[in-house]
Protein backbone atom coordinates (compact mmCIF):
# COMPACT_ATOMS: atom_id res chain seq x y z
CA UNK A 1 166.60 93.50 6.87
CA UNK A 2 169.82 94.68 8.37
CA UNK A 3 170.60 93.76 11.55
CA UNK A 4 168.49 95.49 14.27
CA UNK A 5 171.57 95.42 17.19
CA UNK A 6 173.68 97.07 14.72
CA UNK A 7 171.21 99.60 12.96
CA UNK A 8 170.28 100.97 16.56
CA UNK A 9 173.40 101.35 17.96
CA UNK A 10 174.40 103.97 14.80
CA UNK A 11 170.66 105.72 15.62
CA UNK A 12 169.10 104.03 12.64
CA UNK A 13 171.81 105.47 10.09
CA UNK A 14 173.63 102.93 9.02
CA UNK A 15 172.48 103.18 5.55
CA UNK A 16 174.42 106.93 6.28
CA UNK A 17 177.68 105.53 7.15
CA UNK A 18 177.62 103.36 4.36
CA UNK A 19 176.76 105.25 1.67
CA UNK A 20 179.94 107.69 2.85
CA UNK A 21 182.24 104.73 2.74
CA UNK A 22 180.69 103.17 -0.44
CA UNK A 23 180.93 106.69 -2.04
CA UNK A 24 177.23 106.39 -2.83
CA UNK A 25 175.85 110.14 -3.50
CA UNK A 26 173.68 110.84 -1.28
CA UNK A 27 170.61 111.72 -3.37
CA UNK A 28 170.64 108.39 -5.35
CA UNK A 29 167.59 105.98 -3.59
CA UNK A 30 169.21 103.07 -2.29
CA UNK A 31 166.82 102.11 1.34
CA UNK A 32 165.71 99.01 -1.02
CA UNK A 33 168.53 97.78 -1.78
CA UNK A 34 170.24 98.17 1.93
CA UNK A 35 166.81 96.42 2.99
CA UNK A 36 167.76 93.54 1.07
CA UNK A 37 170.44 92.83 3.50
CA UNK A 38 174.32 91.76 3.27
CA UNK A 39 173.66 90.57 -0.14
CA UNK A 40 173.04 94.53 -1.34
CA UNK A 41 176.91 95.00 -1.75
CA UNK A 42 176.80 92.89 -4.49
CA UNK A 43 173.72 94.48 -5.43
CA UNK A 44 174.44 97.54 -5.27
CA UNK A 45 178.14 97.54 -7.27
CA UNK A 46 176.69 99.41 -10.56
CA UNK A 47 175.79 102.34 -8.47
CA UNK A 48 179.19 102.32 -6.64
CA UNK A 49 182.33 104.77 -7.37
CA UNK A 50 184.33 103.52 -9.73
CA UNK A 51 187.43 104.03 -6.91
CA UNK A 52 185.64 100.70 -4.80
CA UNK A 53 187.10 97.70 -5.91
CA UNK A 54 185.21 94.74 -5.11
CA UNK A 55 188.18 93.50 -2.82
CA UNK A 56 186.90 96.32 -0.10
CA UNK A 57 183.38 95.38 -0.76
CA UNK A 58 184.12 92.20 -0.19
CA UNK A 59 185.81 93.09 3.50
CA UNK A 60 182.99 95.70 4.31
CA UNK A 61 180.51 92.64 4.12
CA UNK A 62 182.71 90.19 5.94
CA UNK A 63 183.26 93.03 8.49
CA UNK A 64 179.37 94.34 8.84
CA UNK A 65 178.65 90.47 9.90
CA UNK A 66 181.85 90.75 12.30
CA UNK A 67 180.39 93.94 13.56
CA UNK A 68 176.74 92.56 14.53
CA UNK A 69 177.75 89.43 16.45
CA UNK A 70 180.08 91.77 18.48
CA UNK A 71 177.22 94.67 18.92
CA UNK A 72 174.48 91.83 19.06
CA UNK A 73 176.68 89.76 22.06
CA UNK A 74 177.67 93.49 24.26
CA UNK A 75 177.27 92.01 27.83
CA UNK A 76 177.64 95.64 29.44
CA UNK A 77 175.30 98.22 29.74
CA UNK A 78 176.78 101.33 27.96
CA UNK A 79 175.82 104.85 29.39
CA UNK A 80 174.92 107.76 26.89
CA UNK A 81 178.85 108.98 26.80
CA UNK A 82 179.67 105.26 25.84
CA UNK A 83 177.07 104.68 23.07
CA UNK A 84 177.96 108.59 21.53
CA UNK A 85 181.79 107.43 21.53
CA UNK A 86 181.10 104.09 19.66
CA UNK A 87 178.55 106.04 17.32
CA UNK A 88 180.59 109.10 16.34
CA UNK A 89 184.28 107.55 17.07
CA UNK A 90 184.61 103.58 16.86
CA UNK A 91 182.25 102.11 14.38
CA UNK A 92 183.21 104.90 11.73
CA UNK A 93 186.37 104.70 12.27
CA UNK A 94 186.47 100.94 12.19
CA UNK A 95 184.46 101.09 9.09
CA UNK A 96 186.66 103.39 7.25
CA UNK A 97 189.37 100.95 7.91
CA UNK A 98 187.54 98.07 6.64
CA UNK A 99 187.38 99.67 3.71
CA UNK A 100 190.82 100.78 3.29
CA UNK A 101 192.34 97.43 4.54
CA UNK A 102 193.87 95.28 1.55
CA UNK A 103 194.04 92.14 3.58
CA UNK A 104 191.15 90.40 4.36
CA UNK A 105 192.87 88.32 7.16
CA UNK A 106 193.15 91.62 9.31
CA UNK A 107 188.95 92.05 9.22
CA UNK A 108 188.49 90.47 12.13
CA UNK A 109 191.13 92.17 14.00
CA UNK A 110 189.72 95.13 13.10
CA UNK A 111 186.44 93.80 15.00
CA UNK A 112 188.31 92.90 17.83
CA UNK A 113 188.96 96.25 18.87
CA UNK A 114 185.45 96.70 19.12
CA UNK A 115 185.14 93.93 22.14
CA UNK A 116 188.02 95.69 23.72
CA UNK A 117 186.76 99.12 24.10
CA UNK A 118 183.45 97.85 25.08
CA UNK A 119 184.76 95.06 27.49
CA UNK A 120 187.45 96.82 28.99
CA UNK A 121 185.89 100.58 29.04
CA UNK A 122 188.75 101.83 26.24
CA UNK A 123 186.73 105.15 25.75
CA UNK A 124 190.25 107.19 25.12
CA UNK A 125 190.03 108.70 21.88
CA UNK A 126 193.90 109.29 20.98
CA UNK A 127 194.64 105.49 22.31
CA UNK A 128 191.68 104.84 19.82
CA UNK A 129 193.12 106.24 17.00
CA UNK A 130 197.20 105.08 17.50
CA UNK A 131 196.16 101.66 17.77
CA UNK A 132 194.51 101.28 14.19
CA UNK A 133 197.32 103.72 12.44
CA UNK A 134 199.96 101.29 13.53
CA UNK A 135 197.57 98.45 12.76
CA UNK A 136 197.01 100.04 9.28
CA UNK A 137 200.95 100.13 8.89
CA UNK A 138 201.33 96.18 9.84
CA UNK A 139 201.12 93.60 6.87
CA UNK A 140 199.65 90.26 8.30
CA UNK A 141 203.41 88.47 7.85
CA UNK A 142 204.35 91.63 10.19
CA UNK A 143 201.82 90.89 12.46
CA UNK A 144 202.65 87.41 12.69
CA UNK A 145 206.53 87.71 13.60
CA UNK A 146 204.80 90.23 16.64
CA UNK A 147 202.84 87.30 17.48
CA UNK A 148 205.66 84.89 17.50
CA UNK A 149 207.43 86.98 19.87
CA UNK A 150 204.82 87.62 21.97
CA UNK A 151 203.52 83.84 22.37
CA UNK A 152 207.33 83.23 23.00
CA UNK A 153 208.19 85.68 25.48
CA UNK A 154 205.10 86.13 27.43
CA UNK A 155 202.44 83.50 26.94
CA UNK A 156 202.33 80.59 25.02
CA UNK A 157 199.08 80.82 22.89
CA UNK A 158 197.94 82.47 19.67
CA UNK A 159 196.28 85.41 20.20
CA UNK A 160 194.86 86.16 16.54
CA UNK A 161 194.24 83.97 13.27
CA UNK A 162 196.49 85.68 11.15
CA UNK A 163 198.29 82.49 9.05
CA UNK A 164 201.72 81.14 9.50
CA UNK A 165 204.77 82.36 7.63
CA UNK A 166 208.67 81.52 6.90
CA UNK A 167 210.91 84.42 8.17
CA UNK A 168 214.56 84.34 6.23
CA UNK A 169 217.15 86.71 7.83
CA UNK A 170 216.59 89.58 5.55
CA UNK A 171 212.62 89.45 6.04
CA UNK A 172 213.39 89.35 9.97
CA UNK A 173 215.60 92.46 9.78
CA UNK A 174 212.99 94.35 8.02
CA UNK A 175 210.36 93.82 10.28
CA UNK A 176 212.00 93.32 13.46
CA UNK A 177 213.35 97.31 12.56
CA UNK A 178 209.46 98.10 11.35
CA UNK A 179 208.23 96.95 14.90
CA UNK A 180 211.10 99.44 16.62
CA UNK A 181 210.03 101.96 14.97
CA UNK A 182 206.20 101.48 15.45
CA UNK A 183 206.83 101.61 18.70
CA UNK A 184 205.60 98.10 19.78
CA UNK A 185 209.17 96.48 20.52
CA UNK A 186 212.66 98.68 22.14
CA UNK A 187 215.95 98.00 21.35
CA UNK A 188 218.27 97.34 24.72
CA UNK A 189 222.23 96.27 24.91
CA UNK A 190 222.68 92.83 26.29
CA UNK A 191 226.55 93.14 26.57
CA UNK A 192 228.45 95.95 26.01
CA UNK A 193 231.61 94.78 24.85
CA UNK A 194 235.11 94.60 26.35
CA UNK A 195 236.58 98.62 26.54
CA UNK A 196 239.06 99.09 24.01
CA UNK A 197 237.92 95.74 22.10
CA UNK A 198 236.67 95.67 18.21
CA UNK A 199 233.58 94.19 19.85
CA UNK A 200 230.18 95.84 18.81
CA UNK A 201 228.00 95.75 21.85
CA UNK A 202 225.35 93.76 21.13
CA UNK A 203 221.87 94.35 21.23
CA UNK A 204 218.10 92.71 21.51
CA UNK A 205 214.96 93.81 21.51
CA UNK A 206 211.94 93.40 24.13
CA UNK A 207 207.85 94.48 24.04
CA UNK A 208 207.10 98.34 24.75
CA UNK A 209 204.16 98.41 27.34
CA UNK A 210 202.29 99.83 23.98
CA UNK A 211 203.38 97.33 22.18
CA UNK A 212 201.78 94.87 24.64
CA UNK A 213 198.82 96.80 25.16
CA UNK A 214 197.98 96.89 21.62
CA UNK A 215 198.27 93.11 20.90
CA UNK A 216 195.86 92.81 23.78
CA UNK A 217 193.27 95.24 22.61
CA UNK A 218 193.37 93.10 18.84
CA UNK A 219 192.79 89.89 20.75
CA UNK A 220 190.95 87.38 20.37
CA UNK A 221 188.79 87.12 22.79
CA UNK A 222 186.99 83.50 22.08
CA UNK A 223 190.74 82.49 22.62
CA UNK A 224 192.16 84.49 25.47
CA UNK A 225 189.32 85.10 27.68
């Protein structure tokens, strides 16, 4: 059966949700096959549009596990307003992304943000939604550069699994201007240069206060907590 923590907290309709994100129609008879548990995605892959590759099945499984420890571990009592916002706002949206998401290393951060609304009362839904649309727009070598920063100029421990990479000078100037412009690092002048000089003032960048919110509300939380 599928998890009970999980089922109940989406009113029973999970096998709703999914059958949206699977692009399952909605009058083909599928309650057996979600009954059967995780293993139904494989199960279930005749019946599935031919736009899901198995890549996002794949991630949608990892992620539904992800989802149930979190949901099946919630340490807080949530009031009605709570449980509507994770039922009509998080879990779809965090679903939807699961789907969508390419790389399977960014599943769990995708989960995380699950423990951080809960844990830390995030029921803001515009904050909600900016923090996964700049997550969507971060590869994991993009995220991991943001992580080297951040473990170098603010505390000096990993904060997600994500892998470790090599950064060459061109890759750095890519992303270092990708994380500008998503709005999780600012650009300020260190020196100025000498007034009249050839001198180009010179410039380094630092973390936004978004920028440091949002690594915090993708942590890990086995880690930092």
């Amino acid at each position: 059966m599928m998890p009970d923590k999980l089922e109940s907290i989406l009113d029973g309709d999970l096998d709703g949700y999914l059958k949206k994100l699977l692009c399952i129609e909605e009058n083909t008879s599928v309650s057996a096959i979600f009954n059967l548990g995780y293993d139904f995605l494989e199960s279930a892959a005749p019946i599935i549009g031919n736009g899901i590759q198995n890549m996002k099945i794949r991630n949608l499984k990892k992620g539904l596990k992800e989802l149930n420890f979190v949901v099946a571990n919630i340490g807080v009592t949530l009031n009605e307003l709570q449980e509507k916002f994770i039922q009509e706002k998080a879990l779809p949206l965090i679903l939807k992304n699961m789907m969508q998401e390419e790389q399977e290393e960014k599943i769990k951060i995708l989960v995380n943000g699950l423990e951080s609304i809960i844990n830390d009362s995030m029921y803001e839904e515009d904050s909600l939604f900016e923090f996964y649309d700049v997550l969507n727009s971060l590869r994991k070598k993009e995220i991991a550069r943001l992580l080297e920063m951040y473990n170098k100029e603010i505390q000096n421990q990993d904060t997600y699994n994500i892998g470790n990479f090599e950064f060459d000078g061109t890759s750095l100037e890519y992303i270092d201007n990708k994380l500008v412009q998503l709005g999780l690092r600012k650009v300020y002048v260190i020196n100025a240069g000498t007034w009249g000089a050839l001198e180009s003032p010179e410039e380094d960048t630092a973390f936004t206060d978004f920028g440091k919110d949002f690594i915090k509300f993708f942590r890990n939380r086995k880690i930092n907590d």
